[in-house]
C-alpha atoms as a PDB file:
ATOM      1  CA  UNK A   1       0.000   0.000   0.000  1.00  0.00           C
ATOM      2  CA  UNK A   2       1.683   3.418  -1.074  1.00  0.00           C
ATOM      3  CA  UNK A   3       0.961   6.461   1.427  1.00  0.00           C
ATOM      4  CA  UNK A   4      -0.446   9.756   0.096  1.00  0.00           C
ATOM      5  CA  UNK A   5       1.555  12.329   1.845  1.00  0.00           C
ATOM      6  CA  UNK A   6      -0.243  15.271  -0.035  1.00  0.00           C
ATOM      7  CA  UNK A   7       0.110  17.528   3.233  1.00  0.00           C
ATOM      8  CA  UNK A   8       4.003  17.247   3.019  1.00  0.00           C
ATOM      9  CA  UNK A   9       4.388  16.996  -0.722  1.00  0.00           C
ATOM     10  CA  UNK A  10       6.924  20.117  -0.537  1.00  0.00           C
ATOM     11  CA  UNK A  11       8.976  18.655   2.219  1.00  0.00           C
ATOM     12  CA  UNK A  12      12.403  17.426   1.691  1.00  0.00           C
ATOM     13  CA  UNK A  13      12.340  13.200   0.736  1.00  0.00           C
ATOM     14  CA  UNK A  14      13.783  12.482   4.173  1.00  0.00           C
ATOM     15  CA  UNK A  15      11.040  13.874   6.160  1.00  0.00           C
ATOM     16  CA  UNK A  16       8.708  12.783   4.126  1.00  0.00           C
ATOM     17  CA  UNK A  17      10.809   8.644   4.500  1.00  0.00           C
ATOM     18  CA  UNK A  18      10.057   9.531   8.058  1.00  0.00           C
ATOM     19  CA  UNK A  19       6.354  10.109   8.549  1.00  0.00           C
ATOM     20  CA  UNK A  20       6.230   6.947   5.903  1.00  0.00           C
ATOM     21  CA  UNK A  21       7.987   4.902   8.129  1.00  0.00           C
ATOM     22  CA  UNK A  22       5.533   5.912  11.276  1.00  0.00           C
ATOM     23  CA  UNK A  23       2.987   5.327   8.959  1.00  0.00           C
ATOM     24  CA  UNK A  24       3.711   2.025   8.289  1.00  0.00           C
ATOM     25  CA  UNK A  25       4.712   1.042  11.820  1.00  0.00           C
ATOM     26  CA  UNK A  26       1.729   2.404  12.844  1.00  0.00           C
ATOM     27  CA  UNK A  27       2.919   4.601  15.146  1.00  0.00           C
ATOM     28  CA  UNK A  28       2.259   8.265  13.661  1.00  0.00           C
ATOM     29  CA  UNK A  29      -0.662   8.834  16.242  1.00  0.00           C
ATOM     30  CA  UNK A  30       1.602   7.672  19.608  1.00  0.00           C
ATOM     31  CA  UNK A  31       4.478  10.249  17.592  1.00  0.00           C
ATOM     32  CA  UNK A  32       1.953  13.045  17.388  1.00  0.00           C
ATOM     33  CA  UNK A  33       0.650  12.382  21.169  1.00  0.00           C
ATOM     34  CA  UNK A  34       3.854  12.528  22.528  1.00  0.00           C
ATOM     35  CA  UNK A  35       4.492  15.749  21.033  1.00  0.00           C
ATOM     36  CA  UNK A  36       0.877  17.229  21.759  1.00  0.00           C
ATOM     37  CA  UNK A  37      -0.664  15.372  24.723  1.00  0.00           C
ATOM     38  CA  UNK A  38      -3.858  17.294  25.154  1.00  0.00           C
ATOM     39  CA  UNK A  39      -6.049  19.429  22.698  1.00  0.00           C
ATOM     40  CA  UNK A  40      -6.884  23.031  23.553  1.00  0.00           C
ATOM     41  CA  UNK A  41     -10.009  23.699  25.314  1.00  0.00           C
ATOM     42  CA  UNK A  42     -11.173  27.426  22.947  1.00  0.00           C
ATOM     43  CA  UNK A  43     -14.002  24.987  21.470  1.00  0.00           C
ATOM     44  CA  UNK A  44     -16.602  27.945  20.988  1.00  0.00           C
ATOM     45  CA  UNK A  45     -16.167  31.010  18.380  1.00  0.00           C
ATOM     46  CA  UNK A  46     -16.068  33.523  21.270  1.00  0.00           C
ATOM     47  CA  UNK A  47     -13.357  32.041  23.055  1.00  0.00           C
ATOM     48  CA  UNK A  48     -11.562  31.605  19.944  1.00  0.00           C
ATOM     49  CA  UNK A  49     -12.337  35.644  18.984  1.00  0.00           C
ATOM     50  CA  UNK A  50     -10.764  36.158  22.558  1.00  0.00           C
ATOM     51  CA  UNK A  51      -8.170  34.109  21.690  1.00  0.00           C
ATOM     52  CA  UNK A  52      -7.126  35.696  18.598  1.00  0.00           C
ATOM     53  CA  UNK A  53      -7.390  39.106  19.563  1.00  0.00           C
ATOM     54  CA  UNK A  54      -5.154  38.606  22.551  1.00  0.00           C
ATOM     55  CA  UNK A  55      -2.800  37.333  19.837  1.00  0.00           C
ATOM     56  CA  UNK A  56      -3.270  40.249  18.124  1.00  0.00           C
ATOM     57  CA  UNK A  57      -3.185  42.953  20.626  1.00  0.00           C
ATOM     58  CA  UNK A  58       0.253  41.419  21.285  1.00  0.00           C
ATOM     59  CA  UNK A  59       1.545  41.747  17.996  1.00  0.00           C
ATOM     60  CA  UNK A  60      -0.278  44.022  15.956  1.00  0.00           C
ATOM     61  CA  UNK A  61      -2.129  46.097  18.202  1.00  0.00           C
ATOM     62  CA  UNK A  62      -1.958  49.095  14.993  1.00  0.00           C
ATOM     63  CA  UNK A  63      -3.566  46.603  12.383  1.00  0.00           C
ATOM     64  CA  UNK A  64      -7.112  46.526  11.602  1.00  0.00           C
ATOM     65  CA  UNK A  65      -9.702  45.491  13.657  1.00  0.00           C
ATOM     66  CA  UNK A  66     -11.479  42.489  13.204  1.00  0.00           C
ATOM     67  CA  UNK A  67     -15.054  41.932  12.628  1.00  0.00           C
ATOM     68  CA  UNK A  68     -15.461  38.051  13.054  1.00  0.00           C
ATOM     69  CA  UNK A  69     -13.382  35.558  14.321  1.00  0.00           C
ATOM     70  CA  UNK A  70     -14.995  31.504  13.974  1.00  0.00           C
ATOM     71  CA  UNK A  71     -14.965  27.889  13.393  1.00  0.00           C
ATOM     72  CA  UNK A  72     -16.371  27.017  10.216  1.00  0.00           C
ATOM     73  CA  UNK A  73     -17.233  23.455   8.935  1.00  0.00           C
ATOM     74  CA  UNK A  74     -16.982  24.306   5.266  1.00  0.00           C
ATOM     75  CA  UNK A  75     -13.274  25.900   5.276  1.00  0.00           C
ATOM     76  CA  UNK A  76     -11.047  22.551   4.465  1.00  0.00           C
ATOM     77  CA  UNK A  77     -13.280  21.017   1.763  1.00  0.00           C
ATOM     78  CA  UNK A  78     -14.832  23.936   0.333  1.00  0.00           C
ATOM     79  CA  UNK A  79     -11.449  26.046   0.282  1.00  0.00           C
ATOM     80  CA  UNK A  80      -8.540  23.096   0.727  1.00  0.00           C
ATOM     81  CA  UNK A  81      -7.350  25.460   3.360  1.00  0.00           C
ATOM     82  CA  UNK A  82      -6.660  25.279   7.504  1.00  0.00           C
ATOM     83  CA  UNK A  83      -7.879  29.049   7.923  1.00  0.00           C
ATOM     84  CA  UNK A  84      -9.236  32.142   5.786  1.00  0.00           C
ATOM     85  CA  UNK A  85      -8.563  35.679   6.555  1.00  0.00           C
ATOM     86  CA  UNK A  86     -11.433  37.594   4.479  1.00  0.00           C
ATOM     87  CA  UNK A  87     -11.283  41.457   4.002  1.00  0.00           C
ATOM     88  CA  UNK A  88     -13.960  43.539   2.092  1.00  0.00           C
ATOM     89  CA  UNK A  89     -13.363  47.450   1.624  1.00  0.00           C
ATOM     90  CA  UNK A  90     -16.683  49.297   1.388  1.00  0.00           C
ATOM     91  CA  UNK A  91     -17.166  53.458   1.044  1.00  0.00           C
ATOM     92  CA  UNK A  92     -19.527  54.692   3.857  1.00  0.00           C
ATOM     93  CA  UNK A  93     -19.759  58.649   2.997  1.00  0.00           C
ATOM     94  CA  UNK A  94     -16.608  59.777   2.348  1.00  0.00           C
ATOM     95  CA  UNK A  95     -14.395  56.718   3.667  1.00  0.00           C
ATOM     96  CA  UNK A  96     -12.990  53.886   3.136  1.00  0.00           C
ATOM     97  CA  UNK A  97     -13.711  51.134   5.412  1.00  0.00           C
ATOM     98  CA  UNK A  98     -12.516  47.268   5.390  1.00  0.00           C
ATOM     99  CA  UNK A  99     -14.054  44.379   7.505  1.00  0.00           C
ATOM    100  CA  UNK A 100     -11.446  41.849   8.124  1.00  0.00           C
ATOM    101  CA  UNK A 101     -12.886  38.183   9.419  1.00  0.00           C
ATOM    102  CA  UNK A 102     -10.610  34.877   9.782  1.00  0.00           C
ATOM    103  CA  UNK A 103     -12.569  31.664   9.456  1.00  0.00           C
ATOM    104  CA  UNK A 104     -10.270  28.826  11.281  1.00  0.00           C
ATOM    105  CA  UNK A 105     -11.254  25.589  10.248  1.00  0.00           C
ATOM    106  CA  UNK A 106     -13.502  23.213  12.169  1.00  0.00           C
ATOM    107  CA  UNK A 107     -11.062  20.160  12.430  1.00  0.00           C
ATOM    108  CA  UNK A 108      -8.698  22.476  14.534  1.00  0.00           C
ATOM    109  CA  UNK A 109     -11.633  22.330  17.390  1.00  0.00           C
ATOM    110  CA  UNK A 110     -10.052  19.459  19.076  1.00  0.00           C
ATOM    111  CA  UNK A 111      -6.973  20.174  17.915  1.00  0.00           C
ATOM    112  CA  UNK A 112      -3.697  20.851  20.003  1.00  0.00           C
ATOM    113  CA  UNK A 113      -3.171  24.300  21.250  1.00  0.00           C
ATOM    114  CA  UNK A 114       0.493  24.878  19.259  1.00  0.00           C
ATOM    115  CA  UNK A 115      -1.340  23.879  16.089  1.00  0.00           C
ATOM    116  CA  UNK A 116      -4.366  26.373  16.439  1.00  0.00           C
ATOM    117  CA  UNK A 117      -1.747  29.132  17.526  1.00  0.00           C
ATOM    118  CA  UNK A 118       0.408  28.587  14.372  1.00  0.00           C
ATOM    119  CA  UNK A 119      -2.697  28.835  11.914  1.00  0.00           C
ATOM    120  CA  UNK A 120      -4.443  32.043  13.572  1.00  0.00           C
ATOM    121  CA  UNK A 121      -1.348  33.627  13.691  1.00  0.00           C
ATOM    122  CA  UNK A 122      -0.581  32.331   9.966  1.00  0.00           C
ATOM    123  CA  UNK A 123      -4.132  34.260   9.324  1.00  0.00           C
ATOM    124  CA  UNK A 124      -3.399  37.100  11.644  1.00  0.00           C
ATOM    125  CA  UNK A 125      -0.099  38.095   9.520  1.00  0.00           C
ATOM    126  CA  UNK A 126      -2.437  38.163   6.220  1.00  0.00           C
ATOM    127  CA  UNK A 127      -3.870  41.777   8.456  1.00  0.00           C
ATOM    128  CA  UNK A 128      -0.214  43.139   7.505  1.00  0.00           C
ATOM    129  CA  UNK A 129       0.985  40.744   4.406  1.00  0.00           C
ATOM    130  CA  UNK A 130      -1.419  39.487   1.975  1.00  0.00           C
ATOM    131  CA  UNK A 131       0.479  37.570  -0.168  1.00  0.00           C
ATOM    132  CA  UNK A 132       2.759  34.366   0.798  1.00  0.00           C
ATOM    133  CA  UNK A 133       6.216  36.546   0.875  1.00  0.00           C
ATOM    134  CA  UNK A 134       9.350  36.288   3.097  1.00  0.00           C
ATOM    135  CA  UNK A 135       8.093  39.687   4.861  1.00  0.00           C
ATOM    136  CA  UNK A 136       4.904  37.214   5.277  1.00  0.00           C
ATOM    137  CA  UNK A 137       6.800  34.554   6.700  1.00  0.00           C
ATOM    138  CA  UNK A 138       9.027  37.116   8.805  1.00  0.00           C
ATOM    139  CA  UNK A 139       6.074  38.204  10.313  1.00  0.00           C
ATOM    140  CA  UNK A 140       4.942  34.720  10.938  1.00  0.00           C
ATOM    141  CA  UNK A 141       8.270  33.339  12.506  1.00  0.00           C
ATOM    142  CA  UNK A 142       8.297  37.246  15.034  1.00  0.00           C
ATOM    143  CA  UNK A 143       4.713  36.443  16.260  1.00  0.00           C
ATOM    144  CA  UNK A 144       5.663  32.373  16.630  1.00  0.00           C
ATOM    145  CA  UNK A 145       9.459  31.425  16.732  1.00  0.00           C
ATOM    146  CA  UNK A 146       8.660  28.001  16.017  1.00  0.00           C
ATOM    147  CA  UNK A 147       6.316  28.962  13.754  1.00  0.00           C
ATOM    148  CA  UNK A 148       8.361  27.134  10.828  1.00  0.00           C
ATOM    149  CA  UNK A 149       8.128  23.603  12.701  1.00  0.00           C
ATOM    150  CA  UNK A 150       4.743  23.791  13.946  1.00  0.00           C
ATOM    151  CA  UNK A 151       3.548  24.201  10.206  1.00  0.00           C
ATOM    152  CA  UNK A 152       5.259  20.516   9.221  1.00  0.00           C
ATOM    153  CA  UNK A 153       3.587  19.627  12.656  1.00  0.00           C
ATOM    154  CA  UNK A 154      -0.089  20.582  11.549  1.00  0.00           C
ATOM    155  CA  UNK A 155       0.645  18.564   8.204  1.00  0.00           C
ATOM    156  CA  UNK A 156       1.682  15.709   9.767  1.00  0.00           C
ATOM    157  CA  UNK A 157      -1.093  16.032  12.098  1.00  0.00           C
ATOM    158  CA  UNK A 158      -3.724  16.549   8.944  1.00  0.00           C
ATOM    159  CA  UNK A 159      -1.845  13.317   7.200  1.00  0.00           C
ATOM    160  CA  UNK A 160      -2.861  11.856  10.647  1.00  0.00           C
ATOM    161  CA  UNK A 161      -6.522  13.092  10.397  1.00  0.00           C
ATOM    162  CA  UNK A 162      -7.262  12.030   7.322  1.00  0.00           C
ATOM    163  CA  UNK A 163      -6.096   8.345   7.325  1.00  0.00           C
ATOM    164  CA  UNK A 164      -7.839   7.767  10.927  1.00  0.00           C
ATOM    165  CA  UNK A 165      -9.913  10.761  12.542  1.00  0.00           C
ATOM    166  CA  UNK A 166      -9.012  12.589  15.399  1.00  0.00           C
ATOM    167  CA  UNK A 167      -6.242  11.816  17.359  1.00  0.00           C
ATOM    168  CA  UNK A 168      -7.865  12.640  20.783  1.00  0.00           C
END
C-alpha cells in the first residue's frame, strides 16, 4: 500500500521517508501524542475571537480590527485550506472602510493548542501581508518562533486526520 503524503508533498524526501515509516509502523498517532498530549479547550467562536485578539493585541495592536473571528465546517473542503482571513473594503460617505474576518477551520476544534496558535497567527499576519512573501513569513516566525516547525507539525497532524480521525 503506497501512502499519500499530499500535506508534506513540498517537504524534503527524508522527512517525508520519516512520517512513511511511522505510517507504516503504525505509530504516527503515539508520535503526534507525545508531542501534543492534550487538545486546547477554545471549542466555541467567542473564546476563539478572545483568543485571537489577545494574539493580536500582542503583535499588531496598529492593524485593523477584526469583525469576526470563527470555526467554520466548510473551510477545508470547500477552500482546501486550515484558515481564511477575508477582508472587504466598502465606502460609507466619504471613507474607506474594510471588515477583516478569519474563518479557522472546524477540524482544529479538538486540535492541540500549538497547532491552532500557528494557523491564527498564519491568518493574523495576512492583516499586515497578503500575499505568501518572506516579509509574510518574517512576520509569521516574530509572532511564533517556532512557527516554521509547527507548520510541518499541523501537516503531519492533517496526514494523521485524514487516514484515521481525530487523534484525541
Amino acid at each position: 500500500m503506497t501512502t499519500s503524503l499530499k500535506y508534506l508533498s513540498h517537504y524534503s524526501l527524508g522527512i517525508q521517508q520519516q512520517v512513511k515509516k511511522l505510517i507504516e509502523e503504525d505509530s504516527l498517532k503515539a508520535y503526534l501524542l507525545a508531542q501534543f498530549p492534550k487538545p486546547h479547550e477554545i471549542s466555541s467562536d467567542k473564546s476563539l475571537r478572545q483568543y485571537t485578539n489577545e494574539i493580536k493585541q500582542q503583535f499588531l495592536k496598529k492593524s485593523a480590527p477584526l469583525s469576526q473571528v470563527k470555526y467554520d465546517d466548510k473551510i477545508h473542503v470547500v477552500n482546501n485550506a486550515l484558515g481564511l482571513h477575508t477582508y472587504v473594503s466598502r465606502v460609507q460617505g466619504g471613507k474607506l472602510k474594510s471588515k477583516n474576518e478569519i474563518r479557522i477551520g472546524s477540524i482544529f476544534r479538538k486540535a492541540p493548542e500549538a497547532l491552532l496558535n500557528m494557523i491564527v497567527v498564519h491568518e493574523l499576519a495576512h492583516l499586515k501581508e497578503k500575499d505568501h512573501n518572506k516579509a509574510f513569513y518574517k512576520l509569521c516566525q516574530h509572532m511564533l518562533p517556532n512557527y516554521q516547525q509547527l507548520e510541518l507539525m499541523t501537516r503531519i497532524y492533517l496526514t494523521e486526520i485524514e487516514r484515521n480521525g481525530n487523534i484525541y
